[in-house]
Protein backbone atom coordinates (compact mmCIF):
# COMPACT_ATOMS: atom_id res chain seq x y z
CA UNK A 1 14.24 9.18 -34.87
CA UNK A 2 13.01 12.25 -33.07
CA UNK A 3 9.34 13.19 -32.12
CA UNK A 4 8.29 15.04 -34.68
CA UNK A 5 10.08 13.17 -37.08
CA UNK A 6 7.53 9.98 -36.41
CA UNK A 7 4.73 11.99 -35.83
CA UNK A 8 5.21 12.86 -39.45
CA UNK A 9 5.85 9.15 -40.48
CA UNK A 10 2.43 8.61 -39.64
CA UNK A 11 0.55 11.69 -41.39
CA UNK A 12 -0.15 9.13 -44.33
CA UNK A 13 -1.07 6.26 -41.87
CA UNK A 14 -4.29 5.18 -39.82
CA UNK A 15 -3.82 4.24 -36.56
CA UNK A 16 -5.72 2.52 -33.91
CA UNK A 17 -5.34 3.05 -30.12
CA UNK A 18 -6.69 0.29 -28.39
CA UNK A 19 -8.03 0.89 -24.95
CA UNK A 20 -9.93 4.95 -23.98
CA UNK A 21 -8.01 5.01 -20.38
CA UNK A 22 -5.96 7.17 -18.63
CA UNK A 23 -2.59 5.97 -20.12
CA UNK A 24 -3.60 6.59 -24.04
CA UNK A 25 -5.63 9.50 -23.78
CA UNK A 26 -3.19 11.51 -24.36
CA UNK A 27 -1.57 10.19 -27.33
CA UNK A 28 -5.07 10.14 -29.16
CA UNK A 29 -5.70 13.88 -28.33
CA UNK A 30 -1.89 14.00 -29.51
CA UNK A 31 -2.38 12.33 -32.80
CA UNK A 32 -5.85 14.09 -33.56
CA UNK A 33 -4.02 17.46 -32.69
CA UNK A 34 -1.63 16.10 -35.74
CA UNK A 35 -4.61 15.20 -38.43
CA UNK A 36 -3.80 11.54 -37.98
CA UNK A 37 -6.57 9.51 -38.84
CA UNK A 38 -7.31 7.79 -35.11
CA UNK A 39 -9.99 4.96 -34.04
CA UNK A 40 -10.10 4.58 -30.94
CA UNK A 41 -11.21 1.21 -30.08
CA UNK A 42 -12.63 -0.25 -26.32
CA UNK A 43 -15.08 -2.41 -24.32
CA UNK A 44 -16.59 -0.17 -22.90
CA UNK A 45 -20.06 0.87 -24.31
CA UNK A 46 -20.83 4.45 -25.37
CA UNK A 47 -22.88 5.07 -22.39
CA UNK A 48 -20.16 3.93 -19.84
CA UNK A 49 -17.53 6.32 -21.83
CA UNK A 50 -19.79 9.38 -21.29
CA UNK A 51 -19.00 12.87 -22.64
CA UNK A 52 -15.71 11.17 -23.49
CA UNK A 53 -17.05 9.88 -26.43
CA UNK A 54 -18.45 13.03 -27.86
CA UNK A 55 -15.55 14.80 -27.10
CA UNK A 56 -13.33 12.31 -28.95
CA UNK A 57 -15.64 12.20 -32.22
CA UNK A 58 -15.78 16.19 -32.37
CA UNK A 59 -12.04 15.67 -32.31
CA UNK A 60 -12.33 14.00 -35.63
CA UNK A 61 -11.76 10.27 -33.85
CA UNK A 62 -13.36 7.01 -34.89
CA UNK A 63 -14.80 4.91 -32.28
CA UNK A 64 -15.25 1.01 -31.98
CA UNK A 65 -16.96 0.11 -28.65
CA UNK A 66 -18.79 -3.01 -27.16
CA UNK A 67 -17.68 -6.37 -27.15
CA UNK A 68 -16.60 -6.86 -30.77
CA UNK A 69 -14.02 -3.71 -30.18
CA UNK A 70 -11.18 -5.95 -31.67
CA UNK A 71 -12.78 -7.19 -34.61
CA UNK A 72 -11.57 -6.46 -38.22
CA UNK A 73 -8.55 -4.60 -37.14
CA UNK A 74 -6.76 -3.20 -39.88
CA UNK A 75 -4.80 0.07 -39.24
CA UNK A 76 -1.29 0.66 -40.40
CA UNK A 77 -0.44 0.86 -36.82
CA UNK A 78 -2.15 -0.41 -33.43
CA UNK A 79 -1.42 0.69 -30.37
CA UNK A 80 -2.43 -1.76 -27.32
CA UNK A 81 -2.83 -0.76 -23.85
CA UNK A 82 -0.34 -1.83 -21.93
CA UNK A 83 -2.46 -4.90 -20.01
CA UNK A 84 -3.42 -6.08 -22.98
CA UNK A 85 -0.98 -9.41 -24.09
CA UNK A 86 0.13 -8.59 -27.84
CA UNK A 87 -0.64 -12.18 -28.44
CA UNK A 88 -4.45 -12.46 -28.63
CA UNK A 89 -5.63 -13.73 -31.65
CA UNK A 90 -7.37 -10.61 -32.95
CA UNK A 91 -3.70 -8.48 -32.97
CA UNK A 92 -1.91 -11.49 -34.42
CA UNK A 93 -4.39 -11.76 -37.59
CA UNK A 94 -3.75 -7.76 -37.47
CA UNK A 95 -0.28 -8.06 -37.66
CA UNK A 96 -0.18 -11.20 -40.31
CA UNK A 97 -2.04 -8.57 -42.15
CA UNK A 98 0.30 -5.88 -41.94
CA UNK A 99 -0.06 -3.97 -39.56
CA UNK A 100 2.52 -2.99 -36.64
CA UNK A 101 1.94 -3.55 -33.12
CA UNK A 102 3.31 -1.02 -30.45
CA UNK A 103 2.27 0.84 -27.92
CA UNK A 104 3.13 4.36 -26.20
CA UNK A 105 6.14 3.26 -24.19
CA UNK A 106 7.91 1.77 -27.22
CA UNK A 107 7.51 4.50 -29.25
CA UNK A 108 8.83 6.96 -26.44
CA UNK A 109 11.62 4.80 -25.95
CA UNK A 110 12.63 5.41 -29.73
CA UNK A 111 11.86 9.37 -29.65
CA UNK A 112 12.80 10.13 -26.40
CA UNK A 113 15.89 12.68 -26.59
CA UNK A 114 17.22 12.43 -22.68
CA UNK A 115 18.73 9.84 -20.33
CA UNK A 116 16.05 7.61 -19.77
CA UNK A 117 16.38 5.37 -16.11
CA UNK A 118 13.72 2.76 -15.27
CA UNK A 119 12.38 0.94 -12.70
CA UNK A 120 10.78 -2.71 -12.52
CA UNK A 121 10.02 -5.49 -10.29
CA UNK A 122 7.52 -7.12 -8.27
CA UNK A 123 7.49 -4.96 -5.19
CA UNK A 124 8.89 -1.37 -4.56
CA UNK A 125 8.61 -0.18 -8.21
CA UNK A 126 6.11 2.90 -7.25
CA UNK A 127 8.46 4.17 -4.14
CA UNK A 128 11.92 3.85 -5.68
CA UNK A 129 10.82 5.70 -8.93
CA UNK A 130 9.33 7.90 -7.24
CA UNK A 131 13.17 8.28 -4.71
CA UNK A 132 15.47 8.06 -7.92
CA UNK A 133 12.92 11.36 -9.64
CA UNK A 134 12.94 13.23 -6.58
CA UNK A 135 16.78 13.03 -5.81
CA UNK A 136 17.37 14.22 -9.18
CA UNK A 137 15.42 16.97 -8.75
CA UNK A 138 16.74 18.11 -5.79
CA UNK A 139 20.35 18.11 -7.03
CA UNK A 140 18.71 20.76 -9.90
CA UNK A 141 17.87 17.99 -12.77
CA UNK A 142 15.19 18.81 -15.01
CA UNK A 143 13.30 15.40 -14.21
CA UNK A 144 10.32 13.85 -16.38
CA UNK A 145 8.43 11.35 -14.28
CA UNK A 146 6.06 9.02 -15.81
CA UNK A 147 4.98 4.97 -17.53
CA UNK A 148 3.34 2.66 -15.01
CA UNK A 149 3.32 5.29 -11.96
CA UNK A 150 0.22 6.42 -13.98
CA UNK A 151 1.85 9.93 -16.14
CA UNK A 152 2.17 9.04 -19.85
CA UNK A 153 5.18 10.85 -21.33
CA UNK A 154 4.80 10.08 -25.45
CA UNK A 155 2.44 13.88 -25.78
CA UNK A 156 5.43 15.43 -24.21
CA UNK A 157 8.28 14.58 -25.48
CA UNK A 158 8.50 17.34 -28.02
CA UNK A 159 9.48 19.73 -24.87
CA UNK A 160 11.96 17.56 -23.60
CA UNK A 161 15.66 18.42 -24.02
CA UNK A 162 19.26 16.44 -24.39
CA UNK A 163 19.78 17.71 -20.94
CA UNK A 164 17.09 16.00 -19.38
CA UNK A 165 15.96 12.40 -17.62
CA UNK A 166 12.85 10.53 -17.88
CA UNK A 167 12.59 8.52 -15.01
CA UNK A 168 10.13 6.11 -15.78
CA UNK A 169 8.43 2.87 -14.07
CA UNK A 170 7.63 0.09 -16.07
CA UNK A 171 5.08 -3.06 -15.89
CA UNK A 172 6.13 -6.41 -16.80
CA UNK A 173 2.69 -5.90 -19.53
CA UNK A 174 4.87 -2.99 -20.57
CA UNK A 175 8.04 -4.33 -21.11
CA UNK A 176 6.86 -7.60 -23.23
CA UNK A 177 7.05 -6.15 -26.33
CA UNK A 178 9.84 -3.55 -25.76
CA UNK A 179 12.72 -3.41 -27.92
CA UNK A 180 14.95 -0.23 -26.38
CA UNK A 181 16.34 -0.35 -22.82
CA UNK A 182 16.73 3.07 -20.62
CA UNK A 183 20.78 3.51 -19.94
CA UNK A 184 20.27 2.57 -15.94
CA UNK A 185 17.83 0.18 -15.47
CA UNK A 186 16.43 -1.26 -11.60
CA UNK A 187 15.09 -4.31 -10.92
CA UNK A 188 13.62 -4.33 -7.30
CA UNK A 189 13.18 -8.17 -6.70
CA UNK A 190 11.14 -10.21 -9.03
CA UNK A 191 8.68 -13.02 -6.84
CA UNK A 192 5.61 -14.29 -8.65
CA UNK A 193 3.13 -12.32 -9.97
CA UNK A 194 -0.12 -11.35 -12.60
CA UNK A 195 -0.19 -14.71 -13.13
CA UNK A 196 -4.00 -14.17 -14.20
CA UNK A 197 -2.28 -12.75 -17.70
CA UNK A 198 1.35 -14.08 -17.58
CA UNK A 199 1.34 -17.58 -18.76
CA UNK A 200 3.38 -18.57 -16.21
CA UNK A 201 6.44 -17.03 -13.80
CA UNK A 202 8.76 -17.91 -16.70
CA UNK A 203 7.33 -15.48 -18.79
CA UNK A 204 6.48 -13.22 -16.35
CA UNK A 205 10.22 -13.15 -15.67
CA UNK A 206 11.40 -12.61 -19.67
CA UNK A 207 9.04 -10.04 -19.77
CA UNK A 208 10.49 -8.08 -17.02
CA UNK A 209 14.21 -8.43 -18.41
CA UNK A 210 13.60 -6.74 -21.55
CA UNK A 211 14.62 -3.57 -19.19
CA UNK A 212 18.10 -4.65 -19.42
CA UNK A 213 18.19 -7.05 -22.51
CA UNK A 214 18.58 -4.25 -25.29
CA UNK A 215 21.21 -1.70 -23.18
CA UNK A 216 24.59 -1.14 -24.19
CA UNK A 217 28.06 -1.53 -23.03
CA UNK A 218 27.89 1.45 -21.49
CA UNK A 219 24.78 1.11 -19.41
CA UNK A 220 24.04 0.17 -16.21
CA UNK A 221 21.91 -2.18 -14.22
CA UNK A 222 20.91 -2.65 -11.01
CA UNK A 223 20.00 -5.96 -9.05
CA UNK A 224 18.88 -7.03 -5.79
CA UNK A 225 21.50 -9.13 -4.59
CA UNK A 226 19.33 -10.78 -1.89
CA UNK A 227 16.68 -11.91 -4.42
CA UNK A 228 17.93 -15.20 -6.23
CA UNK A 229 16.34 -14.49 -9.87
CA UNK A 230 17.47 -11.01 -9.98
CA UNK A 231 20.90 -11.93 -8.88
CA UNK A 232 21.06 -14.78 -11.24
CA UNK A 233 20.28 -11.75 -14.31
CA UNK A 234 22.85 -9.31 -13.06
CA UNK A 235 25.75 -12.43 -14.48
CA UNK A 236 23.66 -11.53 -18.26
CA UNK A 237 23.74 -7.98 -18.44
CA UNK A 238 25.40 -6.24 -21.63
CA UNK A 239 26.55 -3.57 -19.96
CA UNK A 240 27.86 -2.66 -16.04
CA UNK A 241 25.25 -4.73 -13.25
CA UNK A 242 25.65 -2.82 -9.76
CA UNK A 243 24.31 -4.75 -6.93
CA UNK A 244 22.14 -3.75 -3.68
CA UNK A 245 22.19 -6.09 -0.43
CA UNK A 246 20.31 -5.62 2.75
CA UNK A 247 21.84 -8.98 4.32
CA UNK A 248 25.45 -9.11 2.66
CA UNK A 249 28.42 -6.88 2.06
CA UNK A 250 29.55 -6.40 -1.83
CA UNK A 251 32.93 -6.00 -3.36
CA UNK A 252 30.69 -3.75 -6.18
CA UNK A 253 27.54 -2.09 -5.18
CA UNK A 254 25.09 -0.36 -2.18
CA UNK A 255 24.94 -2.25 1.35
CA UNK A 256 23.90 -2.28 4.58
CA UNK A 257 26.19 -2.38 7.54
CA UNK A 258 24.91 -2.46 11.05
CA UNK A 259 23.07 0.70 10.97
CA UNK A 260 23.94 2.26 7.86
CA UNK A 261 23.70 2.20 4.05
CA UNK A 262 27.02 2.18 2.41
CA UNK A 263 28.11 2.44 -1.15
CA UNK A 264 31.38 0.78 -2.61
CA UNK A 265 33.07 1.10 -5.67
CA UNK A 266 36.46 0.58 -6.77
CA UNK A 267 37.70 -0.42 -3.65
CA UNK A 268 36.40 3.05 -2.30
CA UNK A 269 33.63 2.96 0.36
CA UNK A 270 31.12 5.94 1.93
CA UNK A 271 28.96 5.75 4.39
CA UNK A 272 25.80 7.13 2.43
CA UNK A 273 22.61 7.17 4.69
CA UNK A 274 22.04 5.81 8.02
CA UNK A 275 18.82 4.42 9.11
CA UNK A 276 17.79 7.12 11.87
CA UNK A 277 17.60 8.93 9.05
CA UNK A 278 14.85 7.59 6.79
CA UNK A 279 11.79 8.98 7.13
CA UNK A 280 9.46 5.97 5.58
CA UNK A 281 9.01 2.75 8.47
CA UNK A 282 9.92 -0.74 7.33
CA UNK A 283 13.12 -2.76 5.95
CA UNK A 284 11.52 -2.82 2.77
CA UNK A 285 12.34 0.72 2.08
CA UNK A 286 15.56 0.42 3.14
CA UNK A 287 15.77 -1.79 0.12
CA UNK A 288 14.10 0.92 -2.08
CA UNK A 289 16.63 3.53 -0.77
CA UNK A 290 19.59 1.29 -1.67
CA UNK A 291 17.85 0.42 -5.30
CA UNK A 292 18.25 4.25 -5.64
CA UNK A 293 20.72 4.96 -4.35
CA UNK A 294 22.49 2.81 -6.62
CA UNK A 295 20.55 4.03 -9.47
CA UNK A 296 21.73 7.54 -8.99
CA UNK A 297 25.45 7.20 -7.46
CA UNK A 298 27.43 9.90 -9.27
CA UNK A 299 24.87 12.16 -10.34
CA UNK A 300 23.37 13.76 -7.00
CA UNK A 301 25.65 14.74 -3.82
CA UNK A 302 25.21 12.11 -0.36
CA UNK A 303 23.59 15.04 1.59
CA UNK A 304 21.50 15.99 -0.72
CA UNK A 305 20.04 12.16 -0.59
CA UNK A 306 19.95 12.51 3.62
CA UNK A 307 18.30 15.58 3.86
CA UNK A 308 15.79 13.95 1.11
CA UNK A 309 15.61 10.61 3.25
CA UNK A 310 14.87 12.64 6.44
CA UNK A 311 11.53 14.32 4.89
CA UNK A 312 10.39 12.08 2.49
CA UNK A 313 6.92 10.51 4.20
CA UNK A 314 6.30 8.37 1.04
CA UNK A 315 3.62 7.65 -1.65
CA UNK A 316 0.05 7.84 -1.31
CA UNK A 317 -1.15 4.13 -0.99
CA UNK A 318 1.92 2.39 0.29
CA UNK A 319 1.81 2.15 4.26
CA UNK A 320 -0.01 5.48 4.04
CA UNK A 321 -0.81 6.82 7.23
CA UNK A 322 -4.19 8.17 6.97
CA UNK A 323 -5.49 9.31 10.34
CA UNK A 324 -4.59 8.79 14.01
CA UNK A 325 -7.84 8.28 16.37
CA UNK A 326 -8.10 7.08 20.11
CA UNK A 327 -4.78 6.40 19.80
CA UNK A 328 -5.46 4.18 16.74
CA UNK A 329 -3.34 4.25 13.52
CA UNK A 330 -4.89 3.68 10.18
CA UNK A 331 -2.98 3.06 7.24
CA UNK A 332 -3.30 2.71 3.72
CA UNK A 333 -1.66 -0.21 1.62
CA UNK A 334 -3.79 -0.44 -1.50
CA UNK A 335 -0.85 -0.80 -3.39
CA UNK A 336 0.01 -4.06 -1.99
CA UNK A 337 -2.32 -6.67 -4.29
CA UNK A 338 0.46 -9.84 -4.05
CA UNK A 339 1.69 -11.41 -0.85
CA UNK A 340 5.27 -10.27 -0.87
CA UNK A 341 4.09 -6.78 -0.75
CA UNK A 342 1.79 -7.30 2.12
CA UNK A 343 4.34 -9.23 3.85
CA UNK A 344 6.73 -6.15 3.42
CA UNK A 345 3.67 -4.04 4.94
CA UNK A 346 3.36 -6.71 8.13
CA UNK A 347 7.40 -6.42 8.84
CA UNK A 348 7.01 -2.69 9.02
CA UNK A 349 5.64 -2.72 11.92
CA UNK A 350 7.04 -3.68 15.85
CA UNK A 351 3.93 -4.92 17.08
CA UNK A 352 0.66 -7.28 16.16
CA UNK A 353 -1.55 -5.22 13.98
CA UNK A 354 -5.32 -5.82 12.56
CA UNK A 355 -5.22 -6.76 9.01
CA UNK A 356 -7.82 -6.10 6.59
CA UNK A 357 -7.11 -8.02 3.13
CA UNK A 358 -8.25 -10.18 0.53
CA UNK A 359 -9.94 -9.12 -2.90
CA UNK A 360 -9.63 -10.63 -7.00
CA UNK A 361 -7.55 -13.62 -7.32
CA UNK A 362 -4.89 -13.78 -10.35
CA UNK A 363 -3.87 -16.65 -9.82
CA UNK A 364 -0.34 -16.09 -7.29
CA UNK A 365 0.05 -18.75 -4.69
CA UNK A 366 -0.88 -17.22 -0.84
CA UNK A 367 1.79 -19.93 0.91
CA UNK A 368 4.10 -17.72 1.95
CA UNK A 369 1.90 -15.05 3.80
CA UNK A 370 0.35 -17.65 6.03
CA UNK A 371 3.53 -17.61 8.57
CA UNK A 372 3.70 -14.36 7.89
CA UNK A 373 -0.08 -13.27 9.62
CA UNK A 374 0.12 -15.45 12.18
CA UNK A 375 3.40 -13.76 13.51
CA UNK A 376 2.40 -10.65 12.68
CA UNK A 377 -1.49 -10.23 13.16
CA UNK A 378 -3.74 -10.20 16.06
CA UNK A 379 -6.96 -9.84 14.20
CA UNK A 380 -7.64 -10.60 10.25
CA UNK A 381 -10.29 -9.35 8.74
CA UNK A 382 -11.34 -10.51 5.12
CA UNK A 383 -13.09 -9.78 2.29
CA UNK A 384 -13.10 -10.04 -1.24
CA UNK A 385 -12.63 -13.19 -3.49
CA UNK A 386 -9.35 -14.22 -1.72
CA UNK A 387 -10.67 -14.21 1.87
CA UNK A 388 -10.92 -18.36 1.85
CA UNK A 389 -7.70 -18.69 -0.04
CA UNK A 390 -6.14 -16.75 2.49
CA UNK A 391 -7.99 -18.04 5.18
CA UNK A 392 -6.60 -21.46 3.95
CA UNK A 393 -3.07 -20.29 4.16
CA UNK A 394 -2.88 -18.91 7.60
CA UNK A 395 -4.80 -21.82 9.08
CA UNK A 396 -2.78 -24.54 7.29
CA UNK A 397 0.35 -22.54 8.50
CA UNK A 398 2.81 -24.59 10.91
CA UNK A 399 2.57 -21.54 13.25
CA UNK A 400 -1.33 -21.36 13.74
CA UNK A 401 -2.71 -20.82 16.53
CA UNK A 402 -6.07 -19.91 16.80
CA UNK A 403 -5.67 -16.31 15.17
CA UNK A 404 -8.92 -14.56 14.96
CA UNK A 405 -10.50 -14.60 11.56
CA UNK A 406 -13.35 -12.63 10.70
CA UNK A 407 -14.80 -12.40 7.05
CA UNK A 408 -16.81 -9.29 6.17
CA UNK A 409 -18.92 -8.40 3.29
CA UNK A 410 -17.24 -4.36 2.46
CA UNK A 411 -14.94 -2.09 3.62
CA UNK A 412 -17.24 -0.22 5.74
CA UNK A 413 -17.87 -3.38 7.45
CA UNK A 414 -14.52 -4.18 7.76
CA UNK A 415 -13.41 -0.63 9.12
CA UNK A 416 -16.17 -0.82 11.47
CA UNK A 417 -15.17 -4.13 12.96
CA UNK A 418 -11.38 -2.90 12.90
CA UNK A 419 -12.29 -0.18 15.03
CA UNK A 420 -14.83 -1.60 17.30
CA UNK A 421 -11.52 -3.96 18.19
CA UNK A 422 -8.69 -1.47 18.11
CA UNK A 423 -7.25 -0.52 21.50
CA UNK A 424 -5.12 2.61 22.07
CA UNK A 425 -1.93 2.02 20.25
CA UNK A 426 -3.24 -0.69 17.82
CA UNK A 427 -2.29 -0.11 14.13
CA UNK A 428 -4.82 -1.04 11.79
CA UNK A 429 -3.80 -1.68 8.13
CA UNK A 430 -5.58 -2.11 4.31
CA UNK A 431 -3.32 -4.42 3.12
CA UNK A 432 -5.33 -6.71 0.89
CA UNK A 433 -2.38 -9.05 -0.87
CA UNK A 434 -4.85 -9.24 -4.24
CA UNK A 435 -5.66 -7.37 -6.90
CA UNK A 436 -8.55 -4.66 -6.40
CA UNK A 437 -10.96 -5.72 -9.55
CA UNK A 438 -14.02 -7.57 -8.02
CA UNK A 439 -14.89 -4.42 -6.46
CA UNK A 440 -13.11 -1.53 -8.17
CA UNK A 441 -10.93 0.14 -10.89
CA UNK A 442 -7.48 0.22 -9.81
CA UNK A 443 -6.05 -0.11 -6.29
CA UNK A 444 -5.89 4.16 -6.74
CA UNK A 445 -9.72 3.53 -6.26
CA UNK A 446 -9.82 0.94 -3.19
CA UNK A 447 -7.10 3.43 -1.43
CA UNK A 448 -9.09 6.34 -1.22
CA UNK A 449 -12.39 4.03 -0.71
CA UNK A 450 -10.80 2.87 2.10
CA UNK A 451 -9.68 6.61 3.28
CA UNK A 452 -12.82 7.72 2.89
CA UNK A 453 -14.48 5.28 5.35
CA UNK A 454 -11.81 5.61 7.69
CA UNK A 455 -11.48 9.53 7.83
CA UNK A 456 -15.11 9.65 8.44
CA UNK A 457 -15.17 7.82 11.60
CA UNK A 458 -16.56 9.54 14.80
């Protein structure tokens, strides 16, 4: 089915686009720009939506606000945001009464006219999409970047050619429901995670493998060889798995030896990349370079992938350095909101750093980055809902002993303390291991909070 093809299937239709946010914006300016009859449907009251929601209703769109925003749904089709489970009980008595459930991933998966290539996981997701669009573009591709790295890409699809890829990052929330698979699909690692909305890591899990489950024969997929689920799904895949491995060499797939990433296949071997040449600090984007590297072998040139790797400096909010001052680093790592990210953020680094962290809790078990401070850390400084489950886990930690802990009531506080402490040649790093939504809207939000505060030191 092509683009305008379904926009016309739904001329006759009324549709309902659940959630006013960033990601389905466009589609409702899209579908009012097409006479569809829209309501637009979200918690948030009138006031908090501002001149949104005059904007929206001179547009010709319905709204349903306030707490009752899901009542009585009854539209030929709904589209939920993409955090929103498709199981709660209001959508299922939609559906029973006929109506279909989607969303605006799914339906760009079926219009979409290019090579499509996607990226999940629990860590690296952000940075390796971000590699795999850039390479492309360099070796001359025309390159649509958007899903989960916060770009929807259903209001443009009518401009996209044959000729083209969509490079696209996807959230397990977005991939529950999907039913189409990109031809090259990623999968970074998979550890737990959003357990607050996942029922448990099982489904958590499912719902990130529907990025491989529908491709072809002659699709690929590529797995992280070092991470046992994700190496357990690369034995399942219809089509061709490749496989990436910081720690082992592969008959099939991207490696590292000693100092160098290297890329095998069919018995042939090239030295692609060597670490001196990578830009971004820590081993866990050497794992994101192999990831695309893999993703993109044998449609952009080795050099043009180490002149890329020698200037990329990386993404804003993922070990971001934000200023230099007395000799004091301060970086960014808003991004990280589970352990296994912040742990990636603590083994960037050759020396003890001060750690600010903690914020909502969803549920993810904080084990694991207990060893993982206290090896790493020379002062932790907490906040946020998680600050006593963390706490917990560094002091019940087999390797304890006696870190500093201080527990602070903001960021300003904490940046204050952080600097009052920090000795020329400290690092200090916003690496909170938790989600940012006790205190704000996304981890977008906490980031440049946090940057604020910091570049305003004297």
């Amino acid at each position: 089915m092509t683009f305008e093809e379904y926009l016309k299937g739904l001329q006759d239709q009324t549709v309902a686009v659940i959630g006013i946010g960033v990601s389905n914006q466009p589609l409702i300016q899209l579908l009012l720009s097409r006479n569809i009859s829209v309501t637009a449907c979200d918690k948030k009251s009138r006031e908090a939506l501002g001149p949104l929601a005059e904007e929206l209703e001179k547009g010709g769109c319905r709204l349903r606000l306030g707490e009752d925003y899901l009542q009585g749904l009854d539209q030929d089709v709904i589209f939920r945001t993409p955090g929103m489970r498709p199981d709660l009980p209001e959508l299922t008595a939609a559906v029973e009464r006929g109506s279909l459930l989607t969303s605006e991933m799914e339906v760009f998966f079926e219009v979409c006219p290019c090579t499509k290539i996607a990226v999940t996981g629990s860590d690296g997701k952000t940075t390796t999409t971000t590699i795999i669009a850039e390479l492309l573009r360099a070796a001359g591709k025309t390159v649509h970047l958007g899903g989960n790295i916060g770009h929807p890409l259903l209001a443009e699809t009518g401009g996209m050619e044959p000729e083209d890829i969509a490079v696209l990052e996807l959230s397990s929330f977005q991939l529950m429901t999907m039913t189409h698979s990109p031809h090259i699909a990623v999968v970074t690692n998979l550890a737990p995670n959003h357990l607050d909305v996942h029922r448990d890591f099982a489904e958590y899990i499912s719902a990130k493998e529907n990025i491989f489950t529908h491709q072809k024969a002659e699709d690929i997929a590529v797995f992280n060889a070092d991470n046992d689920v994700t190496l357990e799904e690369s034995g399942r895949v219809p089509g061709r798995a490749r496989l990436f491995s910081r720690q082992r060499e592969l008959e099939d797939g991207v490696f590292l030896r000693d100092s160098a990433i290297v890329c095998r296949r069919g018995g042939v071997e090239r030295e692609v990349l060597r670490l001196s040449g990578i830009k971004l600090p820590g081993v866990h984007n050497v794992e994101n370079y192999m990831a695309a590297i893999a993703a993109v072998d044998g449609l952009v040139p080795d050099e043009i992938i180490r002149k890329f790797a020698a200037e990329f400096g990386g993404v804003e909010h993922r070990i971001e350095l934000v200023r230099e001052l007395n000799g004091v680093r301060y970086y960014n790592d808003s991004i990280a909101s589970s352990p296994s990210r912040t742990i990636a953020g603590l083994r960037s680094f050759d020396q003890k750093i001060i750690l600010i962290a903690g914020g909502k809790d969803k549920g993810i078990p904080y084990d694991a980055l207990g060893p993982e401070v206290n090896e790493h850390v020379k002062l932790l400084i907490l906040c946020g809902a998680t600050a006593e489950v963390i706490r917990r886990a560094v002091e019940r930690a087999e390797n304890y002993s006696e870190l500093e802990i201080a527990e602070v009531s903001d960021y300003q506080e904490a940046v204050s303390l952080a600097q009052s402490r920090a000795k020329e040649g400290d690092v200090v790093m916003l690496s909170p291991a938790s989600t940012s939504f006790d205190r704000f809207a996304n981890f977008m939000e906490r980031g440049r909070v946090f940057k604020e505060i910091v570049n305003a030191l004297k």
